[in-house]
N, C-alpha and C. Protein backbone atom coordinates (compact mmCIF):
# COMPACT_ATOMS: atom_id res chain seq x y z
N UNK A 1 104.60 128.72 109.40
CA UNK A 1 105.57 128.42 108.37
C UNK A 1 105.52 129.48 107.26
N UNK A 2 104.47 130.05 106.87
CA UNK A 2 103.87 131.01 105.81
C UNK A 2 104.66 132.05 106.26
N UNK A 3 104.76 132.65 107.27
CA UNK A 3 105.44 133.92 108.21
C UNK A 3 106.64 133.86 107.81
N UNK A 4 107.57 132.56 108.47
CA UNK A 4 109.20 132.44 108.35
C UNK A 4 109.38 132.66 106.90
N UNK A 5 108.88 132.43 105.86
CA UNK A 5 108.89 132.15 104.52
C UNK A 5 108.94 133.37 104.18
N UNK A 6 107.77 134.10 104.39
CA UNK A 6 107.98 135.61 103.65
C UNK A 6 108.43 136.55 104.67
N UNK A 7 109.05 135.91 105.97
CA UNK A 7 110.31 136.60 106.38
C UNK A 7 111.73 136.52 105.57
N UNK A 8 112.36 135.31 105.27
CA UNK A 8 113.31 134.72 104.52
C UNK A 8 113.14 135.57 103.25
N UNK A 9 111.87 136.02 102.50
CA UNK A 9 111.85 137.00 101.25
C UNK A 9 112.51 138.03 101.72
N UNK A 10 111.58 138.51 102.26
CA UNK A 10 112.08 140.36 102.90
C UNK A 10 113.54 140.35 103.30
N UNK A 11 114.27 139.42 104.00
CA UNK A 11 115.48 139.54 104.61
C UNK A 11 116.24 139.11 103.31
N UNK A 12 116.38 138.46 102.60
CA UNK A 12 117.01 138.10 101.56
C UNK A 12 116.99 139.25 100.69
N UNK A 13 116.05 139.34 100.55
CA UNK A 13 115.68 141.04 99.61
C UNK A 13 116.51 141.94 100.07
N UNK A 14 116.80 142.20 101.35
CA UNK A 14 117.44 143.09 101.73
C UNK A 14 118.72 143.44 102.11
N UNK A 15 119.37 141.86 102.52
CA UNK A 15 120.82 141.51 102.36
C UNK A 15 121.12 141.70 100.93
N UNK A 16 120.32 141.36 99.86
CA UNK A 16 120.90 140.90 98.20
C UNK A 16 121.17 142.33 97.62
N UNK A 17 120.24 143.78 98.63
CA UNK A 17 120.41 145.08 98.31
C UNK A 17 121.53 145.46 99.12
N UNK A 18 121.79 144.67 100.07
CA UNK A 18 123.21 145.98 100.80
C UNK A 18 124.43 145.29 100.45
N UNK A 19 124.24 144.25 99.78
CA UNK A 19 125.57 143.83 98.72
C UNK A 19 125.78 144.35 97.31
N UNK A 20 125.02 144.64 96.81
CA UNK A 20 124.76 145.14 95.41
C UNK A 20 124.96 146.97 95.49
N UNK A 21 124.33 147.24 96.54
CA UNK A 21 124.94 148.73 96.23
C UNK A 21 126.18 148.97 96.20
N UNK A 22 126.61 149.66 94.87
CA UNK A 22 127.96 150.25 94.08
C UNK A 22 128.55 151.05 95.11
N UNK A 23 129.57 151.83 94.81
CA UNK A 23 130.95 152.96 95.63
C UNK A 23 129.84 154.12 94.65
N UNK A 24 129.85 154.43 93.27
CA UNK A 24 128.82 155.51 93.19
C UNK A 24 127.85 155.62 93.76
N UNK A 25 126.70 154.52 93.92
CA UNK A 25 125.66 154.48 95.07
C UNK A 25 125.91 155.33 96.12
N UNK A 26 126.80 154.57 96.96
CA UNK A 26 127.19 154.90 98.55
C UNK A 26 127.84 156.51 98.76
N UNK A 27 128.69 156.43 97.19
CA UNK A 27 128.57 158.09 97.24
C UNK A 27 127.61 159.00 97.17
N UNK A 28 126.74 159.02 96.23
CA UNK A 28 125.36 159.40 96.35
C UNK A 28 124.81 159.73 97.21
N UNK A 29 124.69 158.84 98.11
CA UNK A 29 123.99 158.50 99.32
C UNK A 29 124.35 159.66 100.85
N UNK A 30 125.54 159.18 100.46
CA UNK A 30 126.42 159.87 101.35
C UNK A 30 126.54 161.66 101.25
N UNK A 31 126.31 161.78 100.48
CA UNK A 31 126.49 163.06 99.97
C UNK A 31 125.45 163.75 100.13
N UNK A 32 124.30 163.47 99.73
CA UNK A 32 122.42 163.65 100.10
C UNK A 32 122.93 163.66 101.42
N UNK A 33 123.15 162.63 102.24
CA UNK A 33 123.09 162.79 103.63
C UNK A 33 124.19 163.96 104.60
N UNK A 34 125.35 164.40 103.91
CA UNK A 34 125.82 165.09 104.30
C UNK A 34 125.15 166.78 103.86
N UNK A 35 124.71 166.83 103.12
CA UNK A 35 124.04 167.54 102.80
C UNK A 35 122.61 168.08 103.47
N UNK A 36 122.11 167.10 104.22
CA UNK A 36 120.41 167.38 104.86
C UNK A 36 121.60 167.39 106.25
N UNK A 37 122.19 166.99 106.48
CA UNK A 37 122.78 166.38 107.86
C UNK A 37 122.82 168.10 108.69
N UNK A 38 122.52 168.06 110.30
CA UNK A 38 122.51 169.62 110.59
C UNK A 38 124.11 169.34 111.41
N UNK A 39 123.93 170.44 111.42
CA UNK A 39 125.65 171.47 112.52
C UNK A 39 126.18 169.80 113.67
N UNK A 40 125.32 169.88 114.24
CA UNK A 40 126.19 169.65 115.05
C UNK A 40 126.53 167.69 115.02
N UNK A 41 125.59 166.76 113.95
CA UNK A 41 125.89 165.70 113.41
C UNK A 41 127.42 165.92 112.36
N UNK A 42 127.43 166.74 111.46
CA UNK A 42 128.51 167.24 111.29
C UNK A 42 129.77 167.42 111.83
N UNK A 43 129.82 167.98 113.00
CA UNK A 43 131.05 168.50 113.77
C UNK A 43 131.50 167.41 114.58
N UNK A 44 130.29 166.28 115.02
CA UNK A 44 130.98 164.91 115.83
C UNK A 44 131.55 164.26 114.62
N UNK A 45 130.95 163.74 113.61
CA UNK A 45 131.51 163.05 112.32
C UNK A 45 132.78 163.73 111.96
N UNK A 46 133.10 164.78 111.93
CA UNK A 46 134.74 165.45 111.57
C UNK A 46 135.27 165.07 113.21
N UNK A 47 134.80 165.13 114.19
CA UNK A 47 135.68 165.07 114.90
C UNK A 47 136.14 163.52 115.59
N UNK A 48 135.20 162.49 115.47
CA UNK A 48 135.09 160.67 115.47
C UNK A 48 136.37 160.74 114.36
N UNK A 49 135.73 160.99 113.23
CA UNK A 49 137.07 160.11 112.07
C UNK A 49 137.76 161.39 112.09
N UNK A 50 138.07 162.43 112.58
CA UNK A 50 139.50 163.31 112.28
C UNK A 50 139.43 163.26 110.77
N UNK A 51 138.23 164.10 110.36
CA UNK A 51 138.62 164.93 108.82
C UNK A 51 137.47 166.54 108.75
N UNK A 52 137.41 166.49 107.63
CA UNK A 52 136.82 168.21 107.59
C UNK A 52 136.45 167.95 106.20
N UNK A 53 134.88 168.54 105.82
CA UNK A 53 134.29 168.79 105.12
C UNK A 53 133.98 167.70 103.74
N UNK A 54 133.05 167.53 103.19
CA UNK A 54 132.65 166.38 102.45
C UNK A 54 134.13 165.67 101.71
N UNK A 55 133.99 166.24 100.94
CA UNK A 55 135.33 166.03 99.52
C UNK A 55 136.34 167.18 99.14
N UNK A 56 135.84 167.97 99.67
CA UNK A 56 136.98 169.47 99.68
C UNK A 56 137.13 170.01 100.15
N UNK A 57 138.40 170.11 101.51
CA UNK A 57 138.31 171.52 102.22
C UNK A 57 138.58 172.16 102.57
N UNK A 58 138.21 173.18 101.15
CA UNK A 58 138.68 174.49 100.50
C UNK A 58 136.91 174.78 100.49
N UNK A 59 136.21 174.07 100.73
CA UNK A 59 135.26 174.88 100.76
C UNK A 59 134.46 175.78 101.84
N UNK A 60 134.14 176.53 101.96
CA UNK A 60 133.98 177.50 103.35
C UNK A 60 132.85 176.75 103.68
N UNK A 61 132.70 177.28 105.32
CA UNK A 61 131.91 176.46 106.24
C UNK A 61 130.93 176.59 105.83
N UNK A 62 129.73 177.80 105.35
CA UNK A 62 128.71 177.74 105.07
C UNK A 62 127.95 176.58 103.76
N UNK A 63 129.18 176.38 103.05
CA UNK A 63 128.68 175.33 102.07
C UNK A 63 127.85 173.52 101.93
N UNK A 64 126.97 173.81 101.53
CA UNK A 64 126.66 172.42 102.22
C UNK A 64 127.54 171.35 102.13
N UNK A 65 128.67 171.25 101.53
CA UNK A 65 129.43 170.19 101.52
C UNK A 65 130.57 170.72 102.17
N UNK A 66 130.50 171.28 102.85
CA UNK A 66 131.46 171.86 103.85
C UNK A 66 131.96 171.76 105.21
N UNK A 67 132.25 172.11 105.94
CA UNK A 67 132.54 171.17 107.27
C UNK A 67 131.41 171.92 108.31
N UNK A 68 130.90 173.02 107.86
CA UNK A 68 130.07 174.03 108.87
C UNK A 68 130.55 174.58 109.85
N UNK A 69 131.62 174.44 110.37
CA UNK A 69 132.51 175.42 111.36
C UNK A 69 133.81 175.36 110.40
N UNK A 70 134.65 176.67 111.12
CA UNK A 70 135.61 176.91 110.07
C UNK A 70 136.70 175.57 110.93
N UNK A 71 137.83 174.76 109.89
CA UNK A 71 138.42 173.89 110.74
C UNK A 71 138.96 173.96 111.99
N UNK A 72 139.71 175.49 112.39
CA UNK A 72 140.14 175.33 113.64
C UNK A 72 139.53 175.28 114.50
N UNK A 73 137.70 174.94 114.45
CA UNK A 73 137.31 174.65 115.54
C UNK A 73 137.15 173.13 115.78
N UNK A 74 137.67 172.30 115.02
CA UNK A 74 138.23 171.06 114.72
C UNK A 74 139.29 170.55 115.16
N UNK A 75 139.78 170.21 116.86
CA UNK A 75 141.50 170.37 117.15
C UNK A 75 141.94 169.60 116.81
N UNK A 76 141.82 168.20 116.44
CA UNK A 76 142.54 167.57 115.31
C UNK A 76 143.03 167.86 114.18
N UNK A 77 142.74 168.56 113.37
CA UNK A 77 142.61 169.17 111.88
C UNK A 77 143.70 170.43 112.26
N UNK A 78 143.86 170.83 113.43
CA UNK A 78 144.73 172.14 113.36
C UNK A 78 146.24 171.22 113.15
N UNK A 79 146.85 171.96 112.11
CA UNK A 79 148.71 171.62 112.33
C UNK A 79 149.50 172.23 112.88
N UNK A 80 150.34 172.47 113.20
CA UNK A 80 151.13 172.95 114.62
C UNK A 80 151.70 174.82 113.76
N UNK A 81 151.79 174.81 112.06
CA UNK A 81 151.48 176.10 111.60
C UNK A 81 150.21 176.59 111.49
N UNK A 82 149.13 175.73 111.56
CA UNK A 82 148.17 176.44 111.71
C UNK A 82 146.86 176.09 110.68
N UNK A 83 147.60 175.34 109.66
CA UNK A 83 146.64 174.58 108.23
C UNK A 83 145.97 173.66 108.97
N UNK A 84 145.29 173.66 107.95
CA UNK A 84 144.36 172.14 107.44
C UNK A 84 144.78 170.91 107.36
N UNK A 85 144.83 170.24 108.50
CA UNK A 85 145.95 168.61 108.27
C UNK A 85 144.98 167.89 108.13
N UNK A 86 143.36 167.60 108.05
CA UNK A 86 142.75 166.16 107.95
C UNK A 86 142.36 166.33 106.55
N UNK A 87 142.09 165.09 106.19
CA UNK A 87 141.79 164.76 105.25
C UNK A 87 139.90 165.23 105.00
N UNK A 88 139.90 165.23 103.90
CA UNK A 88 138.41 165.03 103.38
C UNK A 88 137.75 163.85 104.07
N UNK A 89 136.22 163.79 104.38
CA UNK A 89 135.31 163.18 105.42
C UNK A 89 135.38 161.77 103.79
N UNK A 90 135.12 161.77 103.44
CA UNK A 90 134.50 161.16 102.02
C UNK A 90 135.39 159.86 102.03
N UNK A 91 136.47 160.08 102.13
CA UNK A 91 137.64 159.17 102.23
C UNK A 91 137.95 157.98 102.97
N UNK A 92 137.59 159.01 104.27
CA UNK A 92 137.30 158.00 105.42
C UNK A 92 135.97 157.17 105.51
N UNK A 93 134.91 158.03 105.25
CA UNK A 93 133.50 157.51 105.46
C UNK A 93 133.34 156.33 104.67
N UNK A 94 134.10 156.43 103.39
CA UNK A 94 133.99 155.16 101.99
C UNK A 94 134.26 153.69 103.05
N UNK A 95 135.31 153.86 103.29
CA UNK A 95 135.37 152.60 103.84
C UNK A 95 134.69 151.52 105.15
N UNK A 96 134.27 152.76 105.84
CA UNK A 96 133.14 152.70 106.68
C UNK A 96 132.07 151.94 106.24
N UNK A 97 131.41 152.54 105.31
CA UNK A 97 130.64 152.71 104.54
C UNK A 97 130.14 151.26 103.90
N UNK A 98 131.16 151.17 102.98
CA UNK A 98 131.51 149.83 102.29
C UNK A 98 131.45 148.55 103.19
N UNK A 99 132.25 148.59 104.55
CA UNK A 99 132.57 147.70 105.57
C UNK A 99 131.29 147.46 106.09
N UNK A 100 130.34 148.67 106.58
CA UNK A 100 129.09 148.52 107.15
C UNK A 100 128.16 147.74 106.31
N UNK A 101 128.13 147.81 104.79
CA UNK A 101 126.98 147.07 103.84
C UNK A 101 127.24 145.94 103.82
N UNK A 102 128.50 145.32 103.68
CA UNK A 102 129.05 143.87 103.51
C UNK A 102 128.80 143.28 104.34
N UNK A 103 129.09 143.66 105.61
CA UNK A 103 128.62 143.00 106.88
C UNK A 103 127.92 142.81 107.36
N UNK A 104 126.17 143.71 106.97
CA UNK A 104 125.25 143.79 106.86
C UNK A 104 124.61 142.64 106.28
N UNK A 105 124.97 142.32 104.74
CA UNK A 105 124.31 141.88 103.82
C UNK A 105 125.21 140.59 104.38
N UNK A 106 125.99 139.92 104.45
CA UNK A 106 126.41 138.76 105.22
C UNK A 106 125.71 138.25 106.26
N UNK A 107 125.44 139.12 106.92
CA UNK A 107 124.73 138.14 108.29
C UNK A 107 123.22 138.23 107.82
N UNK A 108 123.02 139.23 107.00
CA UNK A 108 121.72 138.90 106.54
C UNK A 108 121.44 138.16 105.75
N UNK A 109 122.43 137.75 104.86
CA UNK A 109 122.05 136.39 104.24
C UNK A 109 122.19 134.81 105.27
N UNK A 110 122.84 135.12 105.61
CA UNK A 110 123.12 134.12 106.96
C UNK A 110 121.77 133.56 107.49
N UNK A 111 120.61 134.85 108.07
CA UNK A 111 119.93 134.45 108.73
C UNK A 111 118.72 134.17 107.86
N UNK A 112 119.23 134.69 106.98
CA UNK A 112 117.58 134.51 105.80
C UNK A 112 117.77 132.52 105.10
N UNK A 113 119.12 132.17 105.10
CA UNK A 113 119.10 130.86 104.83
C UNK A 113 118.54 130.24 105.95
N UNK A 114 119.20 130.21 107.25
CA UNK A 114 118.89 129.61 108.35
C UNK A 114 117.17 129.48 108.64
N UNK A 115 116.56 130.77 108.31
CA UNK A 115 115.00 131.18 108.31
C UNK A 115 114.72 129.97 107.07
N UNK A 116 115.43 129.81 106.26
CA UNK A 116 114.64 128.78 105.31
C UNK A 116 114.60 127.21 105.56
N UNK A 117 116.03 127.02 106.55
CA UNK A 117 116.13 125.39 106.87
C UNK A 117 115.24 125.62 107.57
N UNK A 118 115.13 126.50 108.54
CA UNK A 118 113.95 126.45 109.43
C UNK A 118 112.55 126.03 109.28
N UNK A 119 112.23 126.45 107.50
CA UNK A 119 110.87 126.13 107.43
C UNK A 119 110.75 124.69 107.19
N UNK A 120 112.10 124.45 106.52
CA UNK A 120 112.25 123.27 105.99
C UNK A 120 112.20 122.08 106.79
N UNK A 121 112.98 122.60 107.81
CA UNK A 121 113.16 121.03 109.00
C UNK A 121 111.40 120.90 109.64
N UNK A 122 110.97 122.28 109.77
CA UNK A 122 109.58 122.55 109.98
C UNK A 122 108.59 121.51 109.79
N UNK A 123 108.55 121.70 108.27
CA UNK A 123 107.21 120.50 107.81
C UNK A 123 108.25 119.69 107.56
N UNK A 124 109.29 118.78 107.38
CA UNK A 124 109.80 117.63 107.76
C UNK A 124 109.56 117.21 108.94
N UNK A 125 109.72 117.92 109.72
CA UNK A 125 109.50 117.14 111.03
C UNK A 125 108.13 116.84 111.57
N UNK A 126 107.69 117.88 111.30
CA UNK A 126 105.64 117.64 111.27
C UNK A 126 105.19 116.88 110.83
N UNK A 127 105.43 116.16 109.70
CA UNK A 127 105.37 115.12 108.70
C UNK A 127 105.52 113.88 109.74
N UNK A 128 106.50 113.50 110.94
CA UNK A 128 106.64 112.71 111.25
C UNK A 128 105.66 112.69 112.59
N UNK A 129 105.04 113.44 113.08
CA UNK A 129 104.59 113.35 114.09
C UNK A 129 102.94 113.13 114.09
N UNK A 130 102.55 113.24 112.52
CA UNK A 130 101.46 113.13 112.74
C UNK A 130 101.01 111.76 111.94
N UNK A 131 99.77 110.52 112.46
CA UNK A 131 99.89 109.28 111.95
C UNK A 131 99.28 109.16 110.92
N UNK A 132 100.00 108.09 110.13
CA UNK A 132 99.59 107.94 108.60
C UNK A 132 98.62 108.39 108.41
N UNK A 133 97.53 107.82 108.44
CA UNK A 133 95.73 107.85 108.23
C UNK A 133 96.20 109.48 107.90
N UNK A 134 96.26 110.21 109.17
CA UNK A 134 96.09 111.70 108.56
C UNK A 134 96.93 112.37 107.44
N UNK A 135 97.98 112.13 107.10
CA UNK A 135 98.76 111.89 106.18
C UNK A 135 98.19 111.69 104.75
N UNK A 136 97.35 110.63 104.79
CA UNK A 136 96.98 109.94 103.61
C UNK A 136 95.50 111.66 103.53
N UNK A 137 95.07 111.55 104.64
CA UNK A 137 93.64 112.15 103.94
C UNK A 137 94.08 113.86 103.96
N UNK A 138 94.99 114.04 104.23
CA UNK A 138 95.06 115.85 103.91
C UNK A 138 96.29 115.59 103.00
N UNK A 139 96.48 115.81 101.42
CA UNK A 139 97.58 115.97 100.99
C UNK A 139 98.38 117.13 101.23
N UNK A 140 98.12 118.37 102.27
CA UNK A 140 98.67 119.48 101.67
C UNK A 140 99.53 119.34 103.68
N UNK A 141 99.57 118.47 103.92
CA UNK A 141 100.50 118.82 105.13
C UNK A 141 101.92 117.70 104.75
């Protein structure tokens, strides 16, 4: 019962954090990570959501917030003159992003209550199975 209990902490703790993190947060976040992120995590992420480079891109490939290949090696992103048609990664990723924490922190609160009836029906029900006499002489069950 001690276990489920300070499971129900930790999971609660951790749903109550992926609801609470802000759109600045997740930008933050996001940004650090596009930033450490190498070549070729990069080039699937522009090419899954069809965009190019963090938040601007006008910025050349070598930049860390940049797309790391120049776009036309991006065939989505090419326009039939020859520009830049996707959007910034940032845009798309937000909502991702946002969608992934909520849904997160939902089922994790979900299961962190359920973890608590659990303890609860627990020693309720233990309570009934064991006979008075013992009842009376251990107060702590």
């Amino acid at each position: 019962m001690l276990i489920l209990f300070l499971l129900f902490i930790i999971q609660f703790s951790i749903a109550c954090a992926c609801l609470a993190v802000t759109t600045e947060q997740q930008h933050q976040l996001a940004m650090e990570g596009w930033k450490r992120a190498k070549l070729n995590i990069k080039i699937k992420t522009q090419t899954i959501f069809h965009c190019y480079g963090f938040e601007n891109q006008t910025y050349p490939p070598d930049n860390v917030l940049g797309g790391g290949v120049p776009y036309q090696n991006i065939t989505s992103c090419v326009a039939p003159d020859g520009r830049n048609q996707c959007p910034p990664c940032w845009n798309i990723l937000r909502n991702a992003i946002n969608s992934s924490l909520k849904i997160c922190g939902g089922i994790g609160l979900f299961f962190s209550f359920t973890e608590l009836l659990a303890v609860f029906l627990t020693h309720h029900y233990r309570q009934l199975w064991l006979p008075f006499k013992e009842r009376l002489s251990n107060p702590l069950l």
